[in-house]
C-alpha atoms as a PDB file:
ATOM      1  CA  UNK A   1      -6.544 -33.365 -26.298  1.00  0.00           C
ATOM      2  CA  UNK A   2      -3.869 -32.283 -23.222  1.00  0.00           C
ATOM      3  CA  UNK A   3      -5.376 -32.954 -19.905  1.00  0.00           C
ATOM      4  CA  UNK A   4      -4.199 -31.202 -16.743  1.00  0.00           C
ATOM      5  CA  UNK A   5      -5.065 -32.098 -13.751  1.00  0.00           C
ATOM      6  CA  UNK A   6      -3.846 -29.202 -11.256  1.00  0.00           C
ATOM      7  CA  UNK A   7      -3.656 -27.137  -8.432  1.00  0.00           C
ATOM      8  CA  UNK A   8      -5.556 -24.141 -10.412  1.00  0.00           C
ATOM      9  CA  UNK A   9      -4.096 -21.136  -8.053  1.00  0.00           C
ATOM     10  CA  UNK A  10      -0.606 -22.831  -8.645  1.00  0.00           C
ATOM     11  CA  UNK A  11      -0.065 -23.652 -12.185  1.00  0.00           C
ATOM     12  CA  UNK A  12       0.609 -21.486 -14.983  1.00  0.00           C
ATOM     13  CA  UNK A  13      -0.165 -22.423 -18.733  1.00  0.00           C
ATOM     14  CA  UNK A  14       2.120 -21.373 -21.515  1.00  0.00           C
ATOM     15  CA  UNK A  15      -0.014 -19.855 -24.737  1.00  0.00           C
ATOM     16  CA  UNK A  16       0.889 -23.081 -26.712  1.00  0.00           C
ATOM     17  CA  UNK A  17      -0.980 -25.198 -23.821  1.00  0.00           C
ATOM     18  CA  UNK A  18      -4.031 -23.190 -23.333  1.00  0.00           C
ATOM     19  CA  UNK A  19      -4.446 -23.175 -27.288  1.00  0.00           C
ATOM     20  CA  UNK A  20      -4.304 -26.545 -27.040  1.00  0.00           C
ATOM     21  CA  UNK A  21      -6.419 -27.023 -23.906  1.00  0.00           C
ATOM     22  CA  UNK A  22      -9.282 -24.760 -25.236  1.00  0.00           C
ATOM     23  CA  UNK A  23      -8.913 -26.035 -28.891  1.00  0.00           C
ATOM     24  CA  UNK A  24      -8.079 -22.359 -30.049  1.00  0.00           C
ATOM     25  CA  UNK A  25      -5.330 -21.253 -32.791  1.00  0.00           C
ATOM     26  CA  UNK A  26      -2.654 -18.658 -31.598  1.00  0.00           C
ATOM     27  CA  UNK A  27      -4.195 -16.182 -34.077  1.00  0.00           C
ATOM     28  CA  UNK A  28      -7.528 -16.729 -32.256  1.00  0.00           C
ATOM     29  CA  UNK A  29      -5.460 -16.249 -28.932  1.00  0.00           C
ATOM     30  CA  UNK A  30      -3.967 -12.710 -30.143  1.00  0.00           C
ATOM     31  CA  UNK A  31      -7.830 -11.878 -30.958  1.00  0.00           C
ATOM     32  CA  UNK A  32      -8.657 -12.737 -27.228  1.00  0.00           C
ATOM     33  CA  UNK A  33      -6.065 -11.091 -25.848  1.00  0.00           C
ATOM     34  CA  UNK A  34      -6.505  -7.868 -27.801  1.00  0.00           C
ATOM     35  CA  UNK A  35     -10.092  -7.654 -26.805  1.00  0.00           C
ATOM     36  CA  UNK A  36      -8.785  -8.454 -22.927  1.00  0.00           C
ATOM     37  CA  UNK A  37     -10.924 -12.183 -22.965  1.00  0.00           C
ATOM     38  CA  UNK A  38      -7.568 -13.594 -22.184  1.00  0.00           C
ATOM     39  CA  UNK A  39      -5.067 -11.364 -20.254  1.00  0.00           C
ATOM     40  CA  UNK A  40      -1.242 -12.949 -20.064  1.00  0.00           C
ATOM     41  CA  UNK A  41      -0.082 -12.292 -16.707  1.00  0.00           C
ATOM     42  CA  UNK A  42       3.835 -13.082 -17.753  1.00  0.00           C
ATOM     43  CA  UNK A  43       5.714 -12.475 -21.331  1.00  0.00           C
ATOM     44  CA  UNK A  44       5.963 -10.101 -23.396  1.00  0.00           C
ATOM     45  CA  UNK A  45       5.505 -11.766 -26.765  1.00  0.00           C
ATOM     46  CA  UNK A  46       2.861 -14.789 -27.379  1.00  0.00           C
ATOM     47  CA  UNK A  47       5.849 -17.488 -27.208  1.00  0.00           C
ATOM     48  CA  UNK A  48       6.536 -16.281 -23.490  1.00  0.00           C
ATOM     49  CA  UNK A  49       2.916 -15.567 -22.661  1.00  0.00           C
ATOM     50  CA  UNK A  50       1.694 -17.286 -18.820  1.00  0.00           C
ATOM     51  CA  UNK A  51      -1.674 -17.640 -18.164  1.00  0.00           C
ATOM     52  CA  UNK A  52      -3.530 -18.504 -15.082  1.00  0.00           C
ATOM     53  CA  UNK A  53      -6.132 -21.475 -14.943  1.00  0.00           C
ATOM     54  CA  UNK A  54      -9.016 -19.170 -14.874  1.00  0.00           C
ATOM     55  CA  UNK A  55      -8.194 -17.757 -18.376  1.00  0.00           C
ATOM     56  CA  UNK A  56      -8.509 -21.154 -19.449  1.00  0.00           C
ATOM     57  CA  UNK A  57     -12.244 -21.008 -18.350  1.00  0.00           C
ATOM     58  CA  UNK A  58     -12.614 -18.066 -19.719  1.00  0.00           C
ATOM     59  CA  UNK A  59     -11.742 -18.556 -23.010  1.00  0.00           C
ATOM     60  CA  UNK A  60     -13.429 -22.016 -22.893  1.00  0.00           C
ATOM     61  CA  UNK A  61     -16.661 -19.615 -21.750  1.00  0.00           C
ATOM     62  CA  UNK A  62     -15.986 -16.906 -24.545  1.00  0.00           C
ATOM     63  CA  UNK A  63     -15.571 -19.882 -27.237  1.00  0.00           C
ATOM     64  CA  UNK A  64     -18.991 -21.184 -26.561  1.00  0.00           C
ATOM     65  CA  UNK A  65     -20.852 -17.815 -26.422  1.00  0.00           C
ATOM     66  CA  UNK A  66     -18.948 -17.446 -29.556  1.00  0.00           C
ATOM     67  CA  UNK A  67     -20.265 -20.370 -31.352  1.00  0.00           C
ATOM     68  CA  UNK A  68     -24.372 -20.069 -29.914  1.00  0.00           C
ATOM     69  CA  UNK A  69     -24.663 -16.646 -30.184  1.00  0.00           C
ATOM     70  CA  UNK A  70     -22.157 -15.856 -33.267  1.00  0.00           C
ATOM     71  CA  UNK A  71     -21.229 -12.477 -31.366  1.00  0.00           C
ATOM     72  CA  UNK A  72     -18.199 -10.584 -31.998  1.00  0.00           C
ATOM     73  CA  UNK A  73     -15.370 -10.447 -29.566  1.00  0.00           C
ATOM     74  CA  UNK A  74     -16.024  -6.872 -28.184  1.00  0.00           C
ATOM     75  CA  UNK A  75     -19.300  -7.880 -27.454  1.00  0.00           C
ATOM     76  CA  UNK A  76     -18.083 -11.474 -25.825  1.00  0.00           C
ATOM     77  CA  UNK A  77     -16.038  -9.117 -23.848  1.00  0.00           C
ATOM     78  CA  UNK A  78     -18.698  -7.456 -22.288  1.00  0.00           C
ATOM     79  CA  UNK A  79     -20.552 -10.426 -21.714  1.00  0.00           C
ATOM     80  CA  UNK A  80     -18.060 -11.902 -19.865  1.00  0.00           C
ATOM     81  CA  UNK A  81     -17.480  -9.031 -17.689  1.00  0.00           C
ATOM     82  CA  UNK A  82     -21.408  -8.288 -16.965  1.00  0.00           C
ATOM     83  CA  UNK A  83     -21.114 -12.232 -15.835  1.00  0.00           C
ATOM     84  CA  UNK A  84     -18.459 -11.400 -13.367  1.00  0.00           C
ATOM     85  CA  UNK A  85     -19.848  -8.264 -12.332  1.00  0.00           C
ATOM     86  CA  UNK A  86     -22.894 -10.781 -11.093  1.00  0.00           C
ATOM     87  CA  UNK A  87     -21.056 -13.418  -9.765  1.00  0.00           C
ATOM     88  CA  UNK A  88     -19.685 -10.394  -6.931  1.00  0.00           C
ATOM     89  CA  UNK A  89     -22.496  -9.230  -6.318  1.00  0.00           C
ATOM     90  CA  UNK A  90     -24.417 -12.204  -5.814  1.00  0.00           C
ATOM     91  CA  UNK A  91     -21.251 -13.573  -3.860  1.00  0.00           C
ATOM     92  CA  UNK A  92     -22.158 -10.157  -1.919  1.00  0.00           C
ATOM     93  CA  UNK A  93     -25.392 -10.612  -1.181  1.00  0.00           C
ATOM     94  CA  UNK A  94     -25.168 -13.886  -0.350  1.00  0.00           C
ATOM     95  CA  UNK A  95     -22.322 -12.574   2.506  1.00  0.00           C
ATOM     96  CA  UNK A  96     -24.901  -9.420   3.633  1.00  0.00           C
ATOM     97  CA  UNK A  97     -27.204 -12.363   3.965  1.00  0.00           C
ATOM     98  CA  UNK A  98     -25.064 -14.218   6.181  1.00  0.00           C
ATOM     99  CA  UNK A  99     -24.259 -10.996   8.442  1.00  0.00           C
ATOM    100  CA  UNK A 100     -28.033 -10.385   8.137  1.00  0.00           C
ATOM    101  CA  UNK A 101     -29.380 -13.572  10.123  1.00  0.00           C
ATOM    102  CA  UNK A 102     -26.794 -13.170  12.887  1.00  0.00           C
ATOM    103  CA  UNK A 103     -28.681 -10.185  13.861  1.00  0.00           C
ATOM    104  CA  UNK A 104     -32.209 -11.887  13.152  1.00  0.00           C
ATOM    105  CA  UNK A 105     -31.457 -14.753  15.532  1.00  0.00           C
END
């Protein structure tokens, strides 16, 4: 198996290597993409597809919940959004927090 150790905000991954790196077929990559799990951010046909690191751990992430929970890929979809919908917020009130015990002390 490819792998890549990188600068994650700097590299790009073609669809050929993120296939690869997430053990995926293209046809499984065309699924992802169609239900937005993986979003190209450069091409316009899967041979010129770009994707960013963090697609990479997302379909990594979507591929798991896929195989333990046998969902469908709508549903992984929301999943995966409700997840990052947490994340912010707990990243938020973990930053109110902060503001918070500069007034307390």
């Amino acid at each position: 198996m490819l792998q890549i150790n990188i600068n994650e905000q700097d590299c790009w991954l073609s669809s050929d290597e993120l296939c690869e790196c997430s053990d995926i077929s293209s046809i499984l990559l065309l699924e992802l993409v169609e239900h937005s799990i993986a979003i190209p951010l450069q091409g316009e046909v899967i041979e010129q597809w770009q994707f960013s690191v963090e697609n990479l751990h997302q379909v990594k992430k979507a591929t798991r919940i896929q195989r333990d929970l046998a969902l469908d890929w709508g549903g992984i979809g929301l999943i995966l959004q409700l997840l990052d919908e947490r994340e912010q917020l707990e990243h938020e009130v973990y930053r109110l927090k902060q503001q918070l015990s500069r007034f307390k002390s």
